[in-house]
Protein backbone atom coordinates (compact mmCIF):
# COMPACT_ATOMS: atom_id res chain seq x y z
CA UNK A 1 0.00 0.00 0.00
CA UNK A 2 2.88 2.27 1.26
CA UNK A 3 4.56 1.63 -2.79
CA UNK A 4 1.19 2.76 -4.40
CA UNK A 5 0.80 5.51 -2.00
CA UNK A 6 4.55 6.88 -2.64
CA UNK A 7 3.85 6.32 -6.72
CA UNK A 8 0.88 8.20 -6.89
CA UNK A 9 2.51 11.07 -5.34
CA UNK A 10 5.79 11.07 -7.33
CA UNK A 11 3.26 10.99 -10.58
CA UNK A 12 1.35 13.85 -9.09
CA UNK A 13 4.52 15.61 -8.20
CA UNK A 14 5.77 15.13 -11.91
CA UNK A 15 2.46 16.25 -13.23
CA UNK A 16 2.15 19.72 -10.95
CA UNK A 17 5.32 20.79 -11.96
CA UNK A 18 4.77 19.87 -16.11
CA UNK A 19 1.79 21.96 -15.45
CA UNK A 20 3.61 25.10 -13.96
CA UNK A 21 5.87 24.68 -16.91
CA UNK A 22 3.27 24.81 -19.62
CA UNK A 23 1.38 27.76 -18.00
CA UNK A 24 4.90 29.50 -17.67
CA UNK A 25 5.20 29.22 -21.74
CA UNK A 26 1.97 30.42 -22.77
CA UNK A 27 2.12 33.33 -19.99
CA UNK A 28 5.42 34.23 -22.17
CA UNK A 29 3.67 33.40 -25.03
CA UNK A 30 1.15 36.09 -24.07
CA UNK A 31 3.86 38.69 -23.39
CA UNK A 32 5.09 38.29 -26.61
CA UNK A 33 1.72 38.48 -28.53
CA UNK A 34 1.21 41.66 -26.48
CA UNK A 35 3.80 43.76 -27.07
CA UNK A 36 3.47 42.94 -31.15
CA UNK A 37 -0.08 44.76 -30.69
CA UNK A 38 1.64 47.40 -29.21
CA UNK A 39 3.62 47.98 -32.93
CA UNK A 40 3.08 51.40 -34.22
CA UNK A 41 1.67 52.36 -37.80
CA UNK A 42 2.06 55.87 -39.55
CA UNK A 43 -1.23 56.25 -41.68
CA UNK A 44 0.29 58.54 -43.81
CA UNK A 45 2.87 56.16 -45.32
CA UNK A 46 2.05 52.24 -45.03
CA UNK A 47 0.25 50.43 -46.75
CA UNK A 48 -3.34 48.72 -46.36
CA UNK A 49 -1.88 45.25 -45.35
CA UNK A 50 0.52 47.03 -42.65
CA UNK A 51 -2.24 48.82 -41.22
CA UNK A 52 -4.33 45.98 -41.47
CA UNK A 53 -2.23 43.60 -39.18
CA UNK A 54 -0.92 46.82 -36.49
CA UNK A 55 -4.26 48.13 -35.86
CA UNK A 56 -6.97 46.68 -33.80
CA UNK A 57 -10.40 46.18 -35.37
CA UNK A 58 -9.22 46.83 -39.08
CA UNK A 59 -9.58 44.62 -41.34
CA UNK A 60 -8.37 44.53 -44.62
CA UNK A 61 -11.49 46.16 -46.50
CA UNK A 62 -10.89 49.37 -43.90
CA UNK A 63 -7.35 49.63 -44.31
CA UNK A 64 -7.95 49.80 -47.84
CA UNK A 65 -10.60 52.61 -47.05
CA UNK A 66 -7.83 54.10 -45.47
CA UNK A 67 -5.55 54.09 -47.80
CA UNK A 68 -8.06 55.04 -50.52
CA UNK A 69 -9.28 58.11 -47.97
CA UNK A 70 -5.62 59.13 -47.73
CA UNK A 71 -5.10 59.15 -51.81
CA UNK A 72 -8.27 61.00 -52.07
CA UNK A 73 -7.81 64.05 -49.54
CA UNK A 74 -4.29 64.01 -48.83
CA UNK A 75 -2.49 63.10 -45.30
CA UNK A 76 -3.96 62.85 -42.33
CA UNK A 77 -3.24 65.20 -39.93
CA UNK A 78 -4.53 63.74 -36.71
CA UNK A 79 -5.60 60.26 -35.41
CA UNK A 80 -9.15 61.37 -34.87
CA UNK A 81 -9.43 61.79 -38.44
CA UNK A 82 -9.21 58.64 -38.88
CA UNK A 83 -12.96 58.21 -37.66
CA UNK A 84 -13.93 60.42 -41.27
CA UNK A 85 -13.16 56.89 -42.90
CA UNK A 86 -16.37 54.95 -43.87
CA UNK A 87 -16.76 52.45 -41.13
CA UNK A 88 -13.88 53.81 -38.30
CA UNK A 89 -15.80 55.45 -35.82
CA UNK A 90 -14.08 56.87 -32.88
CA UNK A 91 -13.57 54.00 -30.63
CA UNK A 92 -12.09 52.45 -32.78
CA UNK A 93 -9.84 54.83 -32.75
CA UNK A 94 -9.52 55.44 -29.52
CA UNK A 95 -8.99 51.96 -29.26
CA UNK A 96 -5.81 52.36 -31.31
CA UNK A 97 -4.39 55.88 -30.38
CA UNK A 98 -0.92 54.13 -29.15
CA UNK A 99 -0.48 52.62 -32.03
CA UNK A 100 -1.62 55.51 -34.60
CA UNK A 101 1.39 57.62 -35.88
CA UNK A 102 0.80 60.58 -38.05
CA UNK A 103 4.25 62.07 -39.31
C-alpha cells in the first residue's frame, strides 16, 4: 500500500510541476503576442496590409478605405481623423491611439 501511495505522489509531483511549466510558456507566449499589438503604424505612409495587421479592429477592406481616404484628400493630420473613414468610428480609434502615428 505504502509503494502505491509513494507512486501516486511522485506521478502527481511530476504532473504539478509539467503543469507550472506549460502555463509558464503560454504566460510568455502572451507577453510576446502583447507587445506585437503594441507595434506602431504611420497612416500617412504604409500600406493597407501594414495597417491591417498593427491596428486593432481593421480589417483589410478598412485599411484599404484608409488608404483610398488618404489618396483622395491628402495626409492625415490627426488620429481622430481617422474616424472620417467609412466604417472607423471613434472607438475604434480610440482603441488604437498608441499605435496611430501621423508624421
Amino acid at each position: 500500500m505504502k509503494a502505491k501511495n509513494l507512486l501516486i505522489t511522485y506521478l502527481t509531483l511530476v504532473f504539478c510541476c509539467y503543469a507550472t511549466l506549460a502555463t509558464a510558456d503560454d504566460i510568455s507566449e502572451g507577453v510576446n503576442n502583447a507587445s506585437m499589438l503594441e507595434s506602431t503604424v504611420n497612416i500617412n505612409q504604409a500600406d493597407a496590409e501594414t495597417i491591417a495587421a498593427a491596428l486593432d479592429g481593421i480589417g483589410m477592406s478598412r485599411a484599404l478605405a484608409i488608404v483610398q481616404y488618404r489618396d483622395d484628400h491628402g495626409s492625415f493630420y490627426s488620429a481622430e481623423e481617422l474616424s472620417a473613414v467609412k466604417g472607423i468610428g471613434m472607438t475604434t480609434v480610440e482603441r488604437n491611439m498608441g499605435r496611430i502615428v501621423v508624421k
